[in-house]
Protein backbone atom coordinates (compact mmCIF):
# COMPACT_ATOMS: atom_id res chain seq x y z
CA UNK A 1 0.00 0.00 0.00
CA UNK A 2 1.52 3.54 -0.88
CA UNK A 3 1.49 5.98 1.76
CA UNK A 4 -0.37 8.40 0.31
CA UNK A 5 -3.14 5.76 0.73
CA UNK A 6 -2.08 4.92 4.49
CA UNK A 7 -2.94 7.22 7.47
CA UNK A 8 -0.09 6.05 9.56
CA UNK A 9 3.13 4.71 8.28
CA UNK A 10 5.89 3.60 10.75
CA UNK A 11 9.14 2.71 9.29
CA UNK A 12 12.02 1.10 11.00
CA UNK A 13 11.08 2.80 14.79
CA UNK A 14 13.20 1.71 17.90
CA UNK A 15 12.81 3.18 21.37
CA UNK A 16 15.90 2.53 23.98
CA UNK A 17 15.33 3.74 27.25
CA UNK A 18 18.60 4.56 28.95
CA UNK A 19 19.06 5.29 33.06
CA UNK A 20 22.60 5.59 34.62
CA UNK A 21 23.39 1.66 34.24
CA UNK A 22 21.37 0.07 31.69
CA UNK A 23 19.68 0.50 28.51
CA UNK A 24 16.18 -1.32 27.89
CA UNK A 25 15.61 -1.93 24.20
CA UNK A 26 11.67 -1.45 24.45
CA UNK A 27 11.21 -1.44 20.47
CA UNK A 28 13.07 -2.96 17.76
CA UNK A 29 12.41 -2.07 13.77
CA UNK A 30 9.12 -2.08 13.83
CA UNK A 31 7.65 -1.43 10.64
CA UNK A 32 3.74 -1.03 10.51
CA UNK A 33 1.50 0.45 7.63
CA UNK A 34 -2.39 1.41 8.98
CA UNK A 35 -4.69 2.63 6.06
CA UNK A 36 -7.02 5.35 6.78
CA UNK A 37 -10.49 4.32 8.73
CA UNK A 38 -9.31 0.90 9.81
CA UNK A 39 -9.45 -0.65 13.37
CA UNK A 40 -5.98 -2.17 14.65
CA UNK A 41 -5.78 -3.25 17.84
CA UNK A 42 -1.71 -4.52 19.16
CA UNK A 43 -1.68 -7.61 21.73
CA UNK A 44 0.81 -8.82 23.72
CA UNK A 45 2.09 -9.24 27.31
CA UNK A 46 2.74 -6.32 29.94
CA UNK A 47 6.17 -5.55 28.48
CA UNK A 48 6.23 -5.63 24.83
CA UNK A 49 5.88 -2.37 24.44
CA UNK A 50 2.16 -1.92 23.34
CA UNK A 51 1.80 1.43 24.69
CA UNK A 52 5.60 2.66 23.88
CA UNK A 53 4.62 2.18 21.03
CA UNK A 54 0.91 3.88 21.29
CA UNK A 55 3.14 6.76 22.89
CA UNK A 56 5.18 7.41 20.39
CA UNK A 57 2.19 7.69 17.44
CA UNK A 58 1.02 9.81 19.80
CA UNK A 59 3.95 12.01 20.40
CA UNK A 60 4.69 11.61 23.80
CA UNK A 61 7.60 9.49 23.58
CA UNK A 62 9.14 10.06 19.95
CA UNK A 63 11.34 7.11 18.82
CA UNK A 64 15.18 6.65 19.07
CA UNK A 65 15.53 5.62 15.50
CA UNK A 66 13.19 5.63 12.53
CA UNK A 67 10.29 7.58 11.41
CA UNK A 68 6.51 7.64 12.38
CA UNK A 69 4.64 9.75 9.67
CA UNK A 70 0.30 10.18 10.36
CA UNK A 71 -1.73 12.07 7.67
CA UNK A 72 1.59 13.00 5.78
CA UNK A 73 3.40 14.63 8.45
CA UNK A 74 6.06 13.41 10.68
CA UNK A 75 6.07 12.62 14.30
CA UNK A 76 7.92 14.86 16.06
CA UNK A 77 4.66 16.10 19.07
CA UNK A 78 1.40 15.87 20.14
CA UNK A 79 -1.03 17.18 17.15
CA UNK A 80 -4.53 18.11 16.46
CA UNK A 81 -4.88 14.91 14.05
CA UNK A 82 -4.28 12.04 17.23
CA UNK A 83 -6.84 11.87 19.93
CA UNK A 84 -5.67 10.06 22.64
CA UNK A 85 -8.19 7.87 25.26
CA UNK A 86 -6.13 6.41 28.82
CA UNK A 87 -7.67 3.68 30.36
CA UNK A 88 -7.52 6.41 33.34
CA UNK A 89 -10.00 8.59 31.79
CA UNK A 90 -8.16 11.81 32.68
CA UNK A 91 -10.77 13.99 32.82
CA UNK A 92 -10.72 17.21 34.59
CA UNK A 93 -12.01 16.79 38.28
CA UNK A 94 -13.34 20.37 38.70
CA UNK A 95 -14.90 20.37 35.42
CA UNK A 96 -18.64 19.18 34.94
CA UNK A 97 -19.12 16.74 31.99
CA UNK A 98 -20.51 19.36 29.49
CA UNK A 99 -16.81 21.55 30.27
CA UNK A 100 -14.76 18.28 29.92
CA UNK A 101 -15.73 17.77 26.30
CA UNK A 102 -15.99 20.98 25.35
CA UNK A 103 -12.46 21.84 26.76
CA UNK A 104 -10.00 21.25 23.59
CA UNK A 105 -12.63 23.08 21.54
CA UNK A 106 -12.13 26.06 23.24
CA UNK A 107 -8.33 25.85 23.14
CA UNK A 108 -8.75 25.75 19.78
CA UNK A 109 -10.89 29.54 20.03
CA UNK A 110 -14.11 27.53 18.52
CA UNK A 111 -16.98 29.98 18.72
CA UNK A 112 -18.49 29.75 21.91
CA UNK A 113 -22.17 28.58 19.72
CA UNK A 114 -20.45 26.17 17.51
CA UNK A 115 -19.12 24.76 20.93
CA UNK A 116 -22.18 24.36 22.18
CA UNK A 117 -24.29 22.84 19.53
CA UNK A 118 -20.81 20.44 18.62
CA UNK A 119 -20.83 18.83 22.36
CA UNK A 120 -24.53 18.74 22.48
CA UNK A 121 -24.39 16.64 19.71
CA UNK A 122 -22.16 14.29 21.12
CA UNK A 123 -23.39 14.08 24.57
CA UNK A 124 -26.66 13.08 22.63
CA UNK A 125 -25.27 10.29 20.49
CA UNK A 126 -23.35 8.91 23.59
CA UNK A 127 -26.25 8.94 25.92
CA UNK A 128 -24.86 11.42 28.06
CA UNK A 129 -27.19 14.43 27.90
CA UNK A 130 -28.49 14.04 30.65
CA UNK A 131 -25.28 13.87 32.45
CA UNK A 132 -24.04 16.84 31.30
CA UNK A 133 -23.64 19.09 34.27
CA UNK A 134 -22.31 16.31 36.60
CA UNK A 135 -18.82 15.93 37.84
CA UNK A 136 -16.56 12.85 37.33
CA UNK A 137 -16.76 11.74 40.44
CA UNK A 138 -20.38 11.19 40.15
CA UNK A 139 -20.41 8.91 37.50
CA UNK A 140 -19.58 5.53 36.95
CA UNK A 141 -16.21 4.34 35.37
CA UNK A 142 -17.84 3.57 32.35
CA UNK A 143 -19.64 6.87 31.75
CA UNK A 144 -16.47 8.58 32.37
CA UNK A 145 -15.10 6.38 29.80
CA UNK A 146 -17.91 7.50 27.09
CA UNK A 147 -17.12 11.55 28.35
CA UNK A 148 -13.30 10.64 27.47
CA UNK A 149 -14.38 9.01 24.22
CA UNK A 150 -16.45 12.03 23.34
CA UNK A 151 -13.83 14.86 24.00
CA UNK A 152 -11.38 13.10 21.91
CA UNK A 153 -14.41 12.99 19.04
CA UNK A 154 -15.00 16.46 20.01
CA UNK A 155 -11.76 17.91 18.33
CA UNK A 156 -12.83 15.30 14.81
CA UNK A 157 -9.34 13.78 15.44
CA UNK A 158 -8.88 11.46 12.03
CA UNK A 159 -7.34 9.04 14.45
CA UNK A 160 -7.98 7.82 17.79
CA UNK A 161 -5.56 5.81 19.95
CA UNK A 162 -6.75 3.94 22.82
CA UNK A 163 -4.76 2.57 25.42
CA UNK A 164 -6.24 -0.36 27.31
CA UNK A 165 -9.58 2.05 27.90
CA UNK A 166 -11.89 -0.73 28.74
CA UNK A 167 -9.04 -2.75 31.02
CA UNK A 168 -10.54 -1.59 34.76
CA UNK A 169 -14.30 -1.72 33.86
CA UNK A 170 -16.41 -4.85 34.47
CA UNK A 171 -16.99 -7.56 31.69
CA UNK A 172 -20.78 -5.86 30.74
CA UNK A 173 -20.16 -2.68 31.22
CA UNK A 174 -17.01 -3.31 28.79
CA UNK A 175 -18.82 -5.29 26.15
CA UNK A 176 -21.52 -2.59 26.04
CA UNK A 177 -18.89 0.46 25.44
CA UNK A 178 -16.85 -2.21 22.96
CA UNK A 179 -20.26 -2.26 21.06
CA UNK A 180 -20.26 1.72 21.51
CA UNK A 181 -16.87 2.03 20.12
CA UNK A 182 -17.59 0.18 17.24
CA UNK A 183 -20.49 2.20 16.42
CA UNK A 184 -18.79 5.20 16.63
CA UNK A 185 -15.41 3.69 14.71
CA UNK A 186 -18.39 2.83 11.81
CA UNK A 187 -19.89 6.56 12.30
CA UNK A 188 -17.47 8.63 12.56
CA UNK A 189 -14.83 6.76 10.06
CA UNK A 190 -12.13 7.03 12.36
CA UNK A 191 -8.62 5.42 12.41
CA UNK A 192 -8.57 3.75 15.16
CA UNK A 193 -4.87 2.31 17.40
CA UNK A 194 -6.32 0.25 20.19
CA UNK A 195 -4.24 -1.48 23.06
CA UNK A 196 -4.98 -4.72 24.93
CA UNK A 197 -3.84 -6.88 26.45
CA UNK A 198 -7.40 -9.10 26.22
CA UNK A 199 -7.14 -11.52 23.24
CA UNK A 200 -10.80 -12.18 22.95
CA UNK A 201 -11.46 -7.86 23.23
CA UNK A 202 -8.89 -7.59 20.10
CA UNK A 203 -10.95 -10.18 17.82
CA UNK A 204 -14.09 -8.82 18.75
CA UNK A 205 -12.96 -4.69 17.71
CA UNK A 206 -10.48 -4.75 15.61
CA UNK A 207 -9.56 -5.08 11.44
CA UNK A 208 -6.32 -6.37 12.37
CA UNK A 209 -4.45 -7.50 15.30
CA UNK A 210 -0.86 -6.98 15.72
CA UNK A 211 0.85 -9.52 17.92
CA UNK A 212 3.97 -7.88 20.04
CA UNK A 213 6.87 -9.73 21.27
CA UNK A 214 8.18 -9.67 25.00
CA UNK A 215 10.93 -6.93 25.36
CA UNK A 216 12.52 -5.98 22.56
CA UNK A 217 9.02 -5.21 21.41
CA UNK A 218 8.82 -6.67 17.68
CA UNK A 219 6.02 -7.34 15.34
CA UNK A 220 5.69 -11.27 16.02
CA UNK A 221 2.17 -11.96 13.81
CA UNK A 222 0.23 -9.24 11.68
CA UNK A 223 -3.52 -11.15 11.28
CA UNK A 224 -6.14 -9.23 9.39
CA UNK A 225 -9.83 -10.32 11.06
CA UNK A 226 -12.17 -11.67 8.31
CA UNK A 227 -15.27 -12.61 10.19
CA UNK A 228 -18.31 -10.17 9.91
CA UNK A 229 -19.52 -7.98 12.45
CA UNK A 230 -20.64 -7.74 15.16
CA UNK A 231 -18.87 -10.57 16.31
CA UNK A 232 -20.12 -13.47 18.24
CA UNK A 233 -17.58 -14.90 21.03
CA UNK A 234 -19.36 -18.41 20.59
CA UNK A 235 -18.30 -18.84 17.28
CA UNK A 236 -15.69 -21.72 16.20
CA UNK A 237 -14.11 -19.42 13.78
CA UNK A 238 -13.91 -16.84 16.56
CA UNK A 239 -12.39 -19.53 18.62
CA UNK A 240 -10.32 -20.88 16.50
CA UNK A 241 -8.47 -17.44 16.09
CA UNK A 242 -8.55 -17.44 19.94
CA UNK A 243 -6.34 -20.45 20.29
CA UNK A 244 -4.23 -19.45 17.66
CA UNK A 245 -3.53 -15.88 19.47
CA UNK A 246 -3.57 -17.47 22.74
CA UNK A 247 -1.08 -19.41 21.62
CA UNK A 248 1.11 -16.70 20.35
CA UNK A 249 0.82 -14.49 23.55
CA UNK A 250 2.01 -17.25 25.59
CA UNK A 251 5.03 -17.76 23.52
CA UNK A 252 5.61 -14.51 24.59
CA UNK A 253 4.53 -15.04 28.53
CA UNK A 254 6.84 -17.92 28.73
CA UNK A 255 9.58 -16.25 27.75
CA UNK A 256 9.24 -13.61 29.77
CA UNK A 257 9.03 -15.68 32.50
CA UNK A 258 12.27 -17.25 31.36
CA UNK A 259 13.94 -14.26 31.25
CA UNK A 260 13.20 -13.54 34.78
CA UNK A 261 13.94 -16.70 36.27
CA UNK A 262 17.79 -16.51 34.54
CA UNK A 263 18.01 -12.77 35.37
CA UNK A 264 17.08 -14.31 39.46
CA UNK A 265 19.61 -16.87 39.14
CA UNK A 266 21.99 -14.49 37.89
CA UNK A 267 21.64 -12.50 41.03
């Protein structure tokens, strides 16, 4: 695929982290083409460097080597184009629901009306309206999930990059809002980046799953997701996939767990 046709194009990225005695090799050449409006979710162990990864799309943590280019341009800081959703909502405590979303849009000196009628809109479509002059700490975790989700949507970000958002909600609360996100990824026609570490929550979302090796984070498996939507759990083609993941993420585990044993007898 060209990448005039691709939305994000990551060529080649590696991300050391160096303290006074060590360096940790949390990437290595990773090479990753998404094309515009398509659902990826990356799946591996805690350690593989998922969200190092998320990070440095995002422009948090820019790479050591190599490039990471979104919508033409490259990488080099947070931009206007990459909305970014934390699994720890980090919404603004003081701030009712209605001020939450509408918060980047008036960083951005949107007209005070435009404001209003564009979060409206939103709180509407994520059945949140009539939330919208409570605080966070009066709603649940997965309504301040949703107000998260809808400030990111309130800036029209072309992409979207998730990291583990549903991870400390319960299992319905999480499969309702995973039905919510994929009506909104199917609305709005939004790139989406989406980190777990849930096997069966990456089959059920995503276009394509990108399987991460333990540290140094590599691509291991790149599977594109052929069964139709929405997704049934019960399936044997569903399951089938699941035991081939599963079995893929506990390469991964094992190793790990290798790793640490050696690095204890070592000691």
């Amino acid at each position: 695929m060209s990448a005039s046709a691709s939305q994000i194009v990551i060529s080649g990225v590696n991300k050391v982290f160096k303290s006074s005695d060590r360096e940790v090799v949390a990437l290595k050449d990773i090479n990753l083409t998404i094309p515009d409006g398509q659902f990826v979710c990356l799946l591996g162990p805690s350690g593989c460097g998922k969200s190092t990864l998320l990070n440095a799309i995002a422009g948090f943590a820019l790479p050591s080597t190599g490039s990471i280019v979104t919508n033409g341009k490259t990488v080099t800081e947070p931009g206007p184009d990459r909305g970014m959703v934390f699994q720890e909502y980090a919404l603004f405590p003081w701030m009712t629901v209605e001020e939450n979303v509408a918060f980047g849009l008036e960083i951005k000196g949107v007209g005070k009306q435009a404001i209003q009628e564009r979060v409206s809109q939103l709180l509407e479509k994520l059945g949140l309206i009539d939330f919208r002059s409570r605080f966070p700490k009066d709603l649940s975790g997965g309504m301040r999930q949703r107000v998260a989700i809808a400030r990111v949507l309130a800036l029209d970000s072309p992409i979207m990059l998730m990291d583990e958002p549903f991870g400390a909600l319960d299992a319905l609360t999480r499969r309702n809002l995973q039905d919510e996100l994929l009506r909104i990824w199917d609305e709005f026609k939004k790139t989406i980046v989406f980190v777990t570490h849930s096997i069966e929550e990456a089959i059920y979302l995503a276009d394509r799953i990108v399987v991460m090796t333990y540290r140094p984070g590599t691509i291991k498996r790149d599977i594109t997701v052929t069964l139709p939507r929405l997704r049934d759990p019960a399936d044997p083609e569903f399951n089938a996939l699941k035991r081939e993941l599963g079995q893929l993420v506990m390469e991964e585990q094992q190793r790990h767990h290798h790793d640490e044993m050696r690095a204890a007898a070592v000691d």
